[in-house]
Protein backbone atom coordinates (compact mmCIF):
# COMPACT_ATOMS: atom_id res chain seq x y z
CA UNK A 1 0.00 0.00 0.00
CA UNK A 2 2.86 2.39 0.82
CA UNK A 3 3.76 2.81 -2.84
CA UNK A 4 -0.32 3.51 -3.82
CA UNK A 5 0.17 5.73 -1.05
CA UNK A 6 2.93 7.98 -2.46
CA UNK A 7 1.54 8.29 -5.76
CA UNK A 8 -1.85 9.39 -4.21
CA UNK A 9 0.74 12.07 -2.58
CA UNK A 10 2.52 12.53 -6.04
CA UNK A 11 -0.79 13.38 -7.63
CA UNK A 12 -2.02 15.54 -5.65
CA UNK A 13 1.37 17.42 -5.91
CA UNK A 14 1.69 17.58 -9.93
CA UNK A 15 5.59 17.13 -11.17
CA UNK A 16 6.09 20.09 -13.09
CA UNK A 17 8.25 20.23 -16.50
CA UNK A 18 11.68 21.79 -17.19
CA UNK A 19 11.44 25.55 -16.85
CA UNK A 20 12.06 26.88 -20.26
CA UNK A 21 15.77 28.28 -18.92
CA UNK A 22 16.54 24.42 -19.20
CA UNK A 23 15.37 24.08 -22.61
CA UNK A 24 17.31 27.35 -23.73
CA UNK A 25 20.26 25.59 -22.01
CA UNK A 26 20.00 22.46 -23.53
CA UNK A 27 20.34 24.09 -27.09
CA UNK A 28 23.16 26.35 -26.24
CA UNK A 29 25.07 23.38 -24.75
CA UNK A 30 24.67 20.53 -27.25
CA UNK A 31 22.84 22.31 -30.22
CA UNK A 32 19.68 21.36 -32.04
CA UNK A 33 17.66 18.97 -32.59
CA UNK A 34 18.21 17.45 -29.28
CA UNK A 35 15.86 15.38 -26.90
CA UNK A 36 15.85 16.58 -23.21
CA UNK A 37 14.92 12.83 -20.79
CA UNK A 38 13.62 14.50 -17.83
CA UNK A 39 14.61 11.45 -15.37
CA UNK A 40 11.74 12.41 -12.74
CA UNK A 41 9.06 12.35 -14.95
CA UNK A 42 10.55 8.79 -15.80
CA UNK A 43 10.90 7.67 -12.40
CA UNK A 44 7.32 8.88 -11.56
CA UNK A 45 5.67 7.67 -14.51
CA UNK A 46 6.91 4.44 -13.67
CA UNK A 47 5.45 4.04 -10.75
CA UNK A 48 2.00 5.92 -11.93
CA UNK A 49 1.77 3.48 -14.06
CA UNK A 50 2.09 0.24 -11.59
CA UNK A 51 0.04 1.72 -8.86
CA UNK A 52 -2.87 2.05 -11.10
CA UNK A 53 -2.27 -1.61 -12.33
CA UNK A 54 -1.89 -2.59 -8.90
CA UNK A 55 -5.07 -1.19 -7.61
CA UNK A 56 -7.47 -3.55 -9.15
CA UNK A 57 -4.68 -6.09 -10.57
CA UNK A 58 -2.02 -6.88 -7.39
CA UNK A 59 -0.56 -9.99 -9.33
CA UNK A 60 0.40 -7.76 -12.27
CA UNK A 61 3.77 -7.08 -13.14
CA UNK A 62 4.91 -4.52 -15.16
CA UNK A 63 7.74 -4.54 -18.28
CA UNK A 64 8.99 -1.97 -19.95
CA UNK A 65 8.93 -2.55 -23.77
CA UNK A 66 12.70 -2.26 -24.95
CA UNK A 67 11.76 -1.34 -28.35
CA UNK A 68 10.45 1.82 -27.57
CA UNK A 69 13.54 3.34 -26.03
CA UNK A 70 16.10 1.31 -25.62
CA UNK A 71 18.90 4.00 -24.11
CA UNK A 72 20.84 2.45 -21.07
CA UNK A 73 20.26 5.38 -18.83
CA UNK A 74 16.41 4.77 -19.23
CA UNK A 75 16.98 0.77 -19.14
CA UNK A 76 19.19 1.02 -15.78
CA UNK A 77 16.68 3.75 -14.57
CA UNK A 78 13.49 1.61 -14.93
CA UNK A 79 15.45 -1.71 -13.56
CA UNK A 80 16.51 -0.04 -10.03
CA UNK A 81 12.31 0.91 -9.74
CA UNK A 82 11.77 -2.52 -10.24
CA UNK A 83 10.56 -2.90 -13.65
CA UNK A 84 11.09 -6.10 -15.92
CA UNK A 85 11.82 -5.71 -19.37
CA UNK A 86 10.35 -6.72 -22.59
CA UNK A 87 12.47 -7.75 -25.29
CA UNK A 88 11.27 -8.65 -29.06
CA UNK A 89 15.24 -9.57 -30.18
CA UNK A 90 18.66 -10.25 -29.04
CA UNK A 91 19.79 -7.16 -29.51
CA UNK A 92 17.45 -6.13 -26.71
CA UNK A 93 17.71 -9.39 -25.05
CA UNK A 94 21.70 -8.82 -24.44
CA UNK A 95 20.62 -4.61 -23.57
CA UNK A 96 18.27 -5.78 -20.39
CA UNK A 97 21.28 -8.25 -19.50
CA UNK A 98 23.94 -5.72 -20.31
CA UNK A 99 22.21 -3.24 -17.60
CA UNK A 100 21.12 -5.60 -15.25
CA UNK A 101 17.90 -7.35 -15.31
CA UNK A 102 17.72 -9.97 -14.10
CA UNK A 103 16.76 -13.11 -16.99
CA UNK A 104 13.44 -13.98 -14.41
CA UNK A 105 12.42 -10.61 -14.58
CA UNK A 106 12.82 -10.50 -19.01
CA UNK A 107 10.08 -11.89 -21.61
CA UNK A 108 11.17 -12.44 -25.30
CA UNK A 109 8.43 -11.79 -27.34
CA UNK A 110 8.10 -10.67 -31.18
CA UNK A 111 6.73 -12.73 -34.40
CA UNK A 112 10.31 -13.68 -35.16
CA UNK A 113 13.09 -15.29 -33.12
CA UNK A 114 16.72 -16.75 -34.35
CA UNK A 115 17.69 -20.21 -32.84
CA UNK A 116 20.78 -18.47 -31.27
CA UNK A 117 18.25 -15.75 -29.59
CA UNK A 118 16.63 -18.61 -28.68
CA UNK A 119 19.69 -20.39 -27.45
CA UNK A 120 20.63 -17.62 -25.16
CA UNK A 121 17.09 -17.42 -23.90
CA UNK A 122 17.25 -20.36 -22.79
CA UNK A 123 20.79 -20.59 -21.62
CA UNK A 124 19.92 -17.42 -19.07
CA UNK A 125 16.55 -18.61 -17.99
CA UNK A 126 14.58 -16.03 -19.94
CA UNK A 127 11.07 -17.03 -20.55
CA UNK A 128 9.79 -17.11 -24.06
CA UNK A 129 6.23 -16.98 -25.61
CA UNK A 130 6.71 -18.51 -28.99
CA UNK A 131 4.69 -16.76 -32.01
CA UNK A 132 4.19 -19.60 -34.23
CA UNK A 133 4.15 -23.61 -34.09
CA UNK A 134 7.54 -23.79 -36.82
CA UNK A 135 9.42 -21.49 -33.53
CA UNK A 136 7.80 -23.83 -30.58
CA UNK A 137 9.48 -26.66 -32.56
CA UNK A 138 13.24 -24.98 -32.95
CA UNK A 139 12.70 -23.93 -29.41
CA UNK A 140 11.98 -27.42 -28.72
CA UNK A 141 15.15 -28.96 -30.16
CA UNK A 142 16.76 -26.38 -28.38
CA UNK A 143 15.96 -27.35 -25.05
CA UNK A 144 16.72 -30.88 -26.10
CA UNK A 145 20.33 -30.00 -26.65
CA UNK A 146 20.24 -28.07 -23.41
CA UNK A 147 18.54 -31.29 -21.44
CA UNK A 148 16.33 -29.27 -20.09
CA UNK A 149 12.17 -29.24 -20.09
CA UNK A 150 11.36 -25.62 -20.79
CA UNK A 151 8.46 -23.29 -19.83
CA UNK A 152 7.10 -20.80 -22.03
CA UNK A 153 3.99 -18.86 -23.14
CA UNK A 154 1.96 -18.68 -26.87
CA UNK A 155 1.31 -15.72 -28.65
CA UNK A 156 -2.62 -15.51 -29.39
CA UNK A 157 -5.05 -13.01 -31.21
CA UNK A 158 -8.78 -12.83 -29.76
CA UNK A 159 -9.76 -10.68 -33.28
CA UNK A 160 -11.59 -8.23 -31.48
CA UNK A 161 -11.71 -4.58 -32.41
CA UNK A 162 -9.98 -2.61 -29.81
CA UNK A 163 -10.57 0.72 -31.65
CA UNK A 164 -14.12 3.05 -32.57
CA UNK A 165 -14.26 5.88 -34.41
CA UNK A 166 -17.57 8.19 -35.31
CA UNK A 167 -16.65 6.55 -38.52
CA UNK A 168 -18.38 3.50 -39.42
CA UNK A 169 -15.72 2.69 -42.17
CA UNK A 170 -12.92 3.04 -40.28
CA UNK A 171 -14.59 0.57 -37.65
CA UNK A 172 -14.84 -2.07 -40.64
CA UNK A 173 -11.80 -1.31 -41.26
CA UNK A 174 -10.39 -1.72 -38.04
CA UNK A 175 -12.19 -5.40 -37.06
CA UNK A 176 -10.35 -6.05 -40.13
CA UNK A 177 -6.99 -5.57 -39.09
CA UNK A 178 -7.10 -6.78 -35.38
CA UNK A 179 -8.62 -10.24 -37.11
CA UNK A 180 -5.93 -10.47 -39.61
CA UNK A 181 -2.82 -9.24 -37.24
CA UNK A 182 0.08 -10.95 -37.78
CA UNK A 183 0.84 -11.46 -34.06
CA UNK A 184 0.26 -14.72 -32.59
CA UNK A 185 -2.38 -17.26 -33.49
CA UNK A 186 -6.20 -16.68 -33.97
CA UNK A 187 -8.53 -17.60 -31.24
CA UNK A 188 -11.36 -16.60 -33.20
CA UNK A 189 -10.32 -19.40 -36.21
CA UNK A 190 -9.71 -21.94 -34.07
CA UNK A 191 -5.62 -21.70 -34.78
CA UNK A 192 -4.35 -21.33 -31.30
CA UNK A 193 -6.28 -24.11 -29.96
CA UNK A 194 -4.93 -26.25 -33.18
CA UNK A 195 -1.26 -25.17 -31.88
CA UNK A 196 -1.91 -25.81 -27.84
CA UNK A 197 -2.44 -29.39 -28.89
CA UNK A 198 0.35 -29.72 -31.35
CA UNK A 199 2.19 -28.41 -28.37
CA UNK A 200 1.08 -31.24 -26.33
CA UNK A 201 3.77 -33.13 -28.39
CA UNK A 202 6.86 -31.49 -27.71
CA UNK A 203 8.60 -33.61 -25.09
CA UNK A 204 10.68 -30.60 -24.20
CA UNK A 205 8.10 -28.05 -23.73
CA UNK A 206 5.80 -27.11 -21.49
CA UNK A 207 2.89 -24.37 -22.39
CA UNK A 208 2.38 -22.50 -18.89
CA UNK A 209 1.09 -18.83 -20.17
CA UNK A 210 -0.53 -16.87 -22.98
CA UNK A 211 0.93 -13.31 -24.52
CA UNK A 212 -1.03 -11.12 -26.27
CA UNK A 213 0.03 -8.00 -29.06
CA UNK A 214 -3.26 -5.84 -29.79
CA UNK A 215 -2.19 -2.48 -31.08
CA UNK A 216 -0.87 0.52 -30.26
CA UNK A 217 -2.04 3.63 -28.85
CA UNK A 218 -5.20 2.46 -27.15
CA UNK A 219 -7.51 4.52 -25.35
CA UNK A 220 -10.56 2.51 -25.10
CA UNK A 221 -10.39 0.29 -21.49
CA UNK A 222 -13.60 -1.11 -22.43
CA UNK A 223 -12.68 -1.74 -25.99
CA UNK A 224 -9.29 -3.61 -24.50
CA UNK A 225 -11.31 -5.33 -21.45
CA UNK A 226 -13.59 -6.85 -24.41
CA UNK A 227 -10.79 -8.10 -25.99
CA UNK A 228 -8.65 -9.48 -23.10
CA UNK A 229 -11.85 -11.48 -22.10
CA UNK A 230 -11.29 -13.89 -25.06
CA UNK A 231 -7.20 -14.78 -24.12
CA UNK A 232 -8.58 -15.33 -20.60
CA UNK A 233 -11.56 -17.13 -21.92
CA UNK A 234 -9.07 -19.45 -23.89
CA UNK A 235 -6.29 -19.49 -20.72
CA UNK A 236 -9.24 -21.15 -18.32
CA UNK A 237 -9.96 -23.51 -21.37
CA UNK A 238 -6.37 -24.83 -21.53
CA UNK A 239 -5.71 -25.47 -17.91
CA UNK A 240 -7.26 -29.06 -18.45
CA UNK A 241 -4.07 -29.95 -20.18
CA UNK A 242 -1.62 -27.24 -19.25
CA UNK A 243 -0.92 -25.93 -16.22
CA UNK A 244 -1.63 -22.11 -17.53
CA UNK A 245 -0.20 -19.80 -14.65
CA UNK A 246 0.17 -16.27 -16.20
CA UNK A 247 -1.26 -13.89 -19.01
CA UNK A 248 0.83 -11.39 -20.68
CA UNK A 249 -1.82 -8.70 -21.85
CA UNK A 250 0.66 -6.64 -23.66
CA UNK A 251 1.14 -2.97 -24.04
CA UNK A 252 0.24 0.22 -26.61
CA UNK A 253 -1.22 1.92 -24.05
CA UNK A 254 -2.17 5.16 -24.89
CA UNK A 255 -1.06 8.66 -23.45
CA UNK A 256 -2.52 12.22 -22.95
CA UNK A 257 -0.09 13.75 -25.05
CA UNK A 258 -0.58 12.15 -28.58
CA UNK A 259 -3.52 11.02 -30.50
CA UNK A 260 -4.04 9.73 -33.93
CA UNK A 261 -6.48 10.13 -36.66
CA UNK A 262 -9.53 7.05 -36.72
CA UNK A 263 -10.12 7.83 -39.99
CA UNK A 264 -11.98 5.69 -42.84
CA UNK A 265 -13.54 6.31 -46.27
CA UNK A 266 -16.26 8.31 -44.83
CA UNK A 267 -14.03 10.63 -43.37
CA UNK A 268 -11.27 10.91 -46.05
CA UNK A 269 -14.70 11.97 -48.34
CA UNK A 270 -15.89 14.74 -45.82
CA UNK A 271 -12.55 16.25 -45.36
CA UNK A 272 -11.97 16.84 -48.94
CA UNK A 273 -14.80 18.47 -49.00
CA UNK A 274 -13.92 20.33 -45.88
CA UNK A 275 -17.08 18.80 -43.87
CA UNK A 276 -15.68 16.64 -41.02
CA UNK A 277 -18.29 16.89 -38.26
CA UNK A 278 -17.34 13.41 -36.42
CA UNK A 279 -15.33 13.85 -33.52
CA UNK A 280 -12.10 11.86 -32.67
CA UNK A 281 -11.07 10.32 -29.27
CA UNK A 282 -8.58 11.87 -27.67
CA UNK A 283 -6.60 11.35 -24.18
CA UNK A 284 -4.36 8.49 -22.74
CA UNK A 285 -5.63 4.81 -21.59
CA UNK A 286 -7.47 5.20 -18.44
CA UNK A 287 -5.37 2.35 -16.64
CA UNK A 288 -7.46 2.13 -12.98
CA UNK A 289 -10.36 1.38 -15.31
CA UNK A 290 -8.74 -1.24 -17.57
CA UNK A 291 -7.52 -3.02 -13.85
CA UNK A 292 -11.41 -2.10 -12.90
CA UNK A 293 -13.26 -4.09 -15.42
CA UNK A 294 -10.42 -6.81 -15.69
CA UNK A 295 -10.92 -7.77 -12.41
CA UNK A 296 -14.00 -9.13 -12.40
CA UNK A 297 -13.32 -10.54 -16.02
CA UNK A 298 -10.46 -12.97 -14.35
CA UNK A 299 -12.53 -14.16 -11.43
CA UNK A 300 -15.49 -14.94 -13.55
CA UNK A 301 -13.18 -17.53 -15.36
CA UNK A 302 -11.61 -18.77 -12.05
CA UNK A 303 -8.91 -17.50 -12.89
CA UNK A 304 -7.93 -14.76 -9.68
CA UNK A 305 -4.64 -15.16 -8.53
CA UNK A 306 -2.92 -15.73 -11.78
CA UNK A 307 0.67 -14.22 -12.66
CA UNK A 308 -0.48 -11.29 -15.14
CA UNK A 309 1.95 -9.26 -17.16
CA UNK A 310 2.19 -6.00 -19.37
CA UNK A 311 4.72 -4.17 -21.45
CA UNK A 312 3.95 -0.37 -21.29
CA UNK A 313 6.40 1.46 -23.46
CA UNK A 314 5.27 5.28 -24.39
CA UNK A 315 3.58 5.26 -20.81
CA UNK A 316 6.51 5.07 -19.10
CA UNK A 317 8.60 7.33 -21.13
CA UNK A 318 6.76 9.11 -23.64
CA UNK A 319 6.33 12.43 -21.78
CA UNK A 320 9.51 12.41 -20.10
CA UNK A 321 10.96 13.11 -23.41
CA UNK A 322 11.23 16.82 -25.41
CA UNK A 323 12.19 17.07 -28.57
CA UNK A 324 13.78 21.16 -28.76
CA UNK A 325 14.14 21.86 -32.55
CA UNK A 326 15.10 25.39 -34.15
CA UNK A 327 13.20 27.13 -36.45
CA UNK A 328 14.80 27.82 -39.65
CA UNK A 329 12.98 29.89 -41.84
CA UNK A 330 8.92 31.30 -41.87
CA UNK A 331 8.08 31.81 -45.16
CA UNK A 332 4.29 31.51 -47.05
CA UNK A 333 4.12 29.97 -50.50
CA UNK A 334 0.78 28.27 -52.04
CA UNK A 335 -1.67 29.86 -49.90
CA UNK A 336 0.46 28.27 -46.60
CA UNK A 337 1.97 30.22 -43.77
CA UNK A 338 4.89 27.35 -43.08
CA UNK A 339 7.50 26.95 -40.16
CA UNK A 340 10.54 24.72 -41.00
CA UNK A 341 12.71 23.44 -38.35
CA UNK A 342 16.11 21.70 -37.86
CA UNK A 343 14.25 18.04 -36.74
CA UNK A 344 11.87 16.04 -39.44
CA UNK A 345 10.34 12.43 -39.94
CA UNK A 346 13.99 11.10 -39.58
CA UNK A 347 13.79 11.87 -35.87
CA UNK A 348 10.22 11.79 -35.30
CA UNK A 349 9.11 8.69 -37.38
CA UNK A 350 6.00 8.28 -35.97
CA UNK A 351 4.40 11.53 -37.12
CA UNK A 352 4.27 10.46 -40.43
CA UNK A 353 1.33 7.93 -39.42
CA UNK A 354 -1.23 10.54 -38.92
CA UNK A 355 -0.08 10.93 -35.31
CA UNK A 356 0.21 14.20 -33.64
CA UNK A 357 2.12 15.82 -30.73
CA UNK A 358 1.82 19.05 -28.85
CA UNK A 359 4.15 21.53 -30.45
CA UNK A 360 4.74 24.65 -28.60
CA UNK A 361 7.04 27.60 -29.21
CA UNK A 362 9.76 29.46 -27.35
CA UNK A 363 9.91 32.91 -29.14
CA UNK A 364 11.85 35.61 -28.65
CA UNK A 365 8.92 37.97 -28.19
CA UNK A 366 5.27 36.58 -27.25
CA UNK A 367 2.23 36.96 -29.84
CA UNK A 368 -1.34 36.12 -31.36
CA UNK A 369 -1.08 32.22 -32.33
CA UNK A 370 -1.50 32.03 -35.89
CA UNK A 371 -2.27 28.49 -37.53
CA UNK A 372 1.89 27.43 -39.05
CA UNK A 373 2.42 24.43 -41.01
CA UNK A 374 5.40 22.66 -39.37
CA UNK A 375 7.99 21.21 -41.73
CA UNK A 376 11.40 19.56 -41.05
CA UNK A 377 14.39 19.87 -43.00
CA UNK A 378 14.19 17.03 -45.39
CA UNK A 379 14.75 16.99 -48.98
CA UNK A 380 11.38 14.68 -49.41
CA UNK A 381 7.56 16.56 -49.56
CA UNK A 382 5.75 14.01 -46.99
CA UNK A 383 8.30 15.77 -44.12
CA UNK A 384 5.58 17.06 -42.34
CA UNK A 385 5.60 17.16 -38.51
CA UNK A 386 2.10 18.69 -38.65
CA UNK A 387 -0.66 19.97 -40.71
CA UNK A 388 -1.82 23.03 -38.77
CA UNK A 389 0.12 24.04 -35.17
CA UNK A 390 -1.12 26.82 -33.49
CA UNK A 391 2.33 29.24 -32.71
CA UNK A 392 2.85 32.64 -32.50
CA UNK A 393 3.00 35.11 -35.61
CA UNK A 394 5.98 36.70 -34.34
CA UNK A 395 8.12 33.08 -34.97
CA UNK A 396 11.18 33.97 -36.33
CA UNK A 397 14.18 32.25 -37.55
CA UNK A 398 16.47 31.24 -34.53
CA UNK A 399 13.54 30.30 -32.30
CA UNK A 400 12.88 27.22 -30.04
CA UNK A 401 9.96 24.89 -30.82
CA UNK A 402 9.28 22.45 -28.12
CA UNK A 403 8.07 18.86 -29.41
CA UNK A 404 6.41 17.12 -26.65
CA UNK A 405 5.91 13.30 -26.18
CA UNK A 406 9.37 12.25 -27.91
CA UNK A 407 10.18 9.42 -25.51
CA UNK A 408 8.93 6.56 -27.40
CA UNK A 409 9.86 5.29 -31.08
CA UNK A 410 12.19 8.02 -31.48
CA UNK A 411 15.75 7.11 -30.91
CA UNK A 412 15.35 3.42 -31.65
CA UNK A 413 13.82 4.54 -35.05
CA UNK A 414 15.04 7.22 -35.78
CA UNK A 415 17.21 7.25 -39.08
CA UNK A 416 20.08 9.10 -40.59
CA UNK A 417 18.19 9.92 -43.93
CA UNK A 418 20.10 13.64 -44.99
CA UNK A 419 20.53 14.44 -41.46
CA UNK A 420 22.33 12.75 -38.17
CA UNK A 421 20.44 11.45 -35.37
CA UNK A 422 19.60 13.72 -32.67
CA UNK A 423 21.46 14.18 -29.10
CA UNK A 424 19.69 13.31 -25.53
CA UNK A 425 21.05 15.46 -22.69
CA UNK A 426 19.12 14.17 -19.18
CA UNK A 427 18.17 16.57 -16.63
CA UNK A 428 17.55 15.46 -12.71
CA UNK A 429 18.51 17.32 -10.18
CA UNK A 430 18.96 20.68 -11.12
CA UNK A 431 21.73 19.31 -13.37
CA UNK A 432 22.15 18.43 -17.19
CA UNK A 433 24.34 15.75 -18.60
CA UNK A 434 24.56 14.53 -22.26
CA UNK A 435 23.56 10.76 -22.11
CA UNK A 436 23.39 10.48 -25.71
CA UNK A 437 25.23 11.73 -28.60
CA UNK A 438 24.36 12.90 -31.75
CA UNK A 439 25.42 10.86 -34.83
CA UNK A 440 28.43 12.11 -36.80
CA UNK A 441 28.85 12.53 -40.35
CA UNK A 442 31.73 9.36 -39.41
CA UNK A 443 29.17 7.34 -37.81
CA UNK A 444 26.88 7.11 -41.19
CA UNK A 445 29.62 5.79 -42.65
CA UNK A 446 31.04 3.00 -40.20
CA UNK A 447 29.37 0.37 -42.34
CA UNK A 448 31.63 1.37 -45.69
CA UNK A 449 33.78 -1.96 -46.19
CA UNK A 450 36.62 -1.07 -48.97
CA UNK A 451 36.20 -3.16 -51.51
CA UNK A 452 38.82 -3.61 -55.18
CA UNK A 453 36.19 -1.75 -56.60
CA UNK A 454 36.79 1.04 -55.28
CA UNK A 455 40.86 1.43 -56.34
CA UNK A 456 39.38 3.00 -60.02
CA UNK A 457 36.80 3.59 -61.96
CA UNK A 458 35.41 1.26 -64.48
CA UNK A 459 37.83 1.33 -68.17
CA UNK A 460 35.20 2.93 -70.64
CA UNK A 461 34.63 0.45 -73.38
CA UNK A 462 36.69 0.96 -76.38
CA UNK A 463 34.01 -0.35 -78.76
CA UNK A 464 31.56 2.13 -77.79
């Protein structure tokens, strides 16, 4: 209770962002585009995040997903909380080693696994949940080699929609997707239960859990409770012939600070004829309610008391991330008042998927907000961060313009298309420390291997 407790004390005492001296320090120190990790809105998201879990859910465990950040300072941070980690390759499998978690405290997930990822799963003790029936049998003959009887979990799908829109085309469009996902194995279809009892069969396995991928972004606990129901519908079915002790529900849980277009046909036809009257959800996964309605959901299949698992990524770290670009020119052209800054789609990848982020300015004198199209500095039209921004219409060249929510799916996929990576200074503490350097013009081309080609250029051909 003490640690429900504190964050009952932490929220009714709101952690308050960077000053904007810090962000002005940041880019004099280390330049722009850089990220600034603000390592107490880490720390107390964290544990947000697993108090509200806990509430309703005490069994559940939370894991940071890897993928969505996988910097060592945030790794290390999250692992002296307490947090496990969740790992979709060996890359990240040897990261969550590398900074100390320990292998009972890691799940390797993903749709795709090699046999020596697999190996060193199993050579540390790291607990799988196989995707597929062609991995359950490598991981089988794996363990064989190893003498050993393994545990591990399967991947399944229940084919539920776990999004709505206004828009009863994207909804089709949506039950679509989540039935045809290429995570896991379809309860709906009858596939998973096929593979449970092909699993029956490996001498060297031994199915103890179920793992889950739905989506990303969710903001529906209802939507997600619906869902869940079906895995642990399906876990209280196999516990005849397994002994099922955990569920991995997965993560994409939604946050405050970005939301995405639900838009289908309907709405693509409205816009263009600049009629859009259906409203779009906005705001972060309400996670006490989730634990709220899964609660009785478990109990109703008998199943209260079971291990349960998640993998919350961009709730954990999303926020305690800034991007803190620099405008480089204001110009209009077409009918369009534009802003283009220093940082584009090669550091923010994910606003190119009709996602969108608070953007907010740091002028040099204050103003009306005017509507700005914000553009990055890529040599490539789609570099849009976003479609209309409210700033002020005194934005000059040389200004500061604050991306918020840059903590997830930023550095891990980011790219070096025409420009470097961006920097990461942390702040705790009063005090700010690089913990991540920006890319060099050297580093893009570490991967150059000289080759005999390259001593001269091709003889032209004398017959031409």
């Amino acid at each position: 209770m003490a640690l429900i407790e504190d964050i009952a004390t932490a929220e009714a005492q709101p952690l308050m962002p960077p000053a904007p001296e810090i962000h002005q320090a940041v880019a004099e120190r280390f330049g722009t585009p850089t990220h600034l990790l603000d390592l107490a809105r880490l720390d107390a998201n964290f544990r947000r995040v697993e108090a509200e879990l806990r509430r309703a859910l005490p069994e559940m465990r939370v894991l940071y997903s890897v993928k969505t950040n996988y910097m060592p300072l945030v790794l290390t941070r999250l692992r002296m909380l307490g947090c496990g980690a969740d790992v979709v390759s060996g890359i990240e499998l040897d990261l969550a080693l590398r900074t100390g978690f320990a292998p009972d405290g890691i799940v390797f997930n993903g749709p795709h696994k090699t046999d020596d990822e697999l190996a060193a799963a199993v050579a540390h003790g790291v607990f799988v949940n196989v995707d597929n029936l062609d991995e359950a049998a490598r991981l089988d003959r794996i363990a064989a080699a190893a003498g050993r009887r393994v545990a591990f979990g399967l991947r399944v799908n229940p084919g539920r929609a776990i999004y709505t829109s206004a828009d009863p085309t994207y909804n089709a469009q949506a039950l679509a997707a989540s039935r045809e996902s290429k995570f896991g194995l379809s309860l709906e279809d009858g596939a998973a239960a096929g593979a449970a009892r092909a699993l029956s069969r490996l001498l060297h396995l031994q199915l103890v859990g179920l793992h889950c991928h739905l989506g990303s972004h969710m903001n529906e606990p209802a939507a997600l409770s619906h869902a869940l129901e079906a895995v642990f519908q399906f876990a209280a079915g196999l516990r005849a012939d397994h002994p099922v002790d955990r569920v991995n529900i997965g993560g994409g849980f939604g946050v405050d600070g970005i939301w995405r277009e639900r838009k289908g046909p309907l709405r693509h036809m409205l816009a263009l004829y600049g009629k859009d009257p259906l409203g779009e959800p906005r705001g972060g996964l309400d996670l006490a309610a989730l634990g709220r309605l899964l609660s009785p959901v478990i109990a109703r299949h008998g199943l209260a008391g079971i291990k349960l698992f998640c993998e919350p990524g961009r709730a954990i770290v999303s926020d305690a991330m800034t991007l803190i670009a620099r405008v480089s020119c204001v110009k209009r052209t077409g009918g369009v008042d534009w802003v283009i800054l220093d940082a584009g789609l090669n550091i923010m990848p994910t606003l190119g998927m009709q996602e969108r982020h608070r953007i907010i300015a740091l002028p040099r004198t204050a103003g009306r907000l005017k509507a700005f199209r914000i553009g990055g500095p890529l040599c490539y039209e789609g570099d849009i961060l976003a479609h209309e921004a409210a700033l002020p219409e005194t934005i000059a060249e040389g200004d500061l313009v604050l991306i918020e929510d840059s903590g997830g799916y930023t550095i891990s996929r980011s790219t070096n298309f025409i420009r470097p990576r961006a920097a990461v200074a942390a702040f705790a503490d009063g005090k700010l420390e690089l913990c991540w350097r920006r890319e060099t013009y050297e580093d893009v081309l570490a991967y150059h291997c000289p080759t005999s080609f390259d001593l001269r250029p091709a003889a032209p051909d004398a017959t031409a």
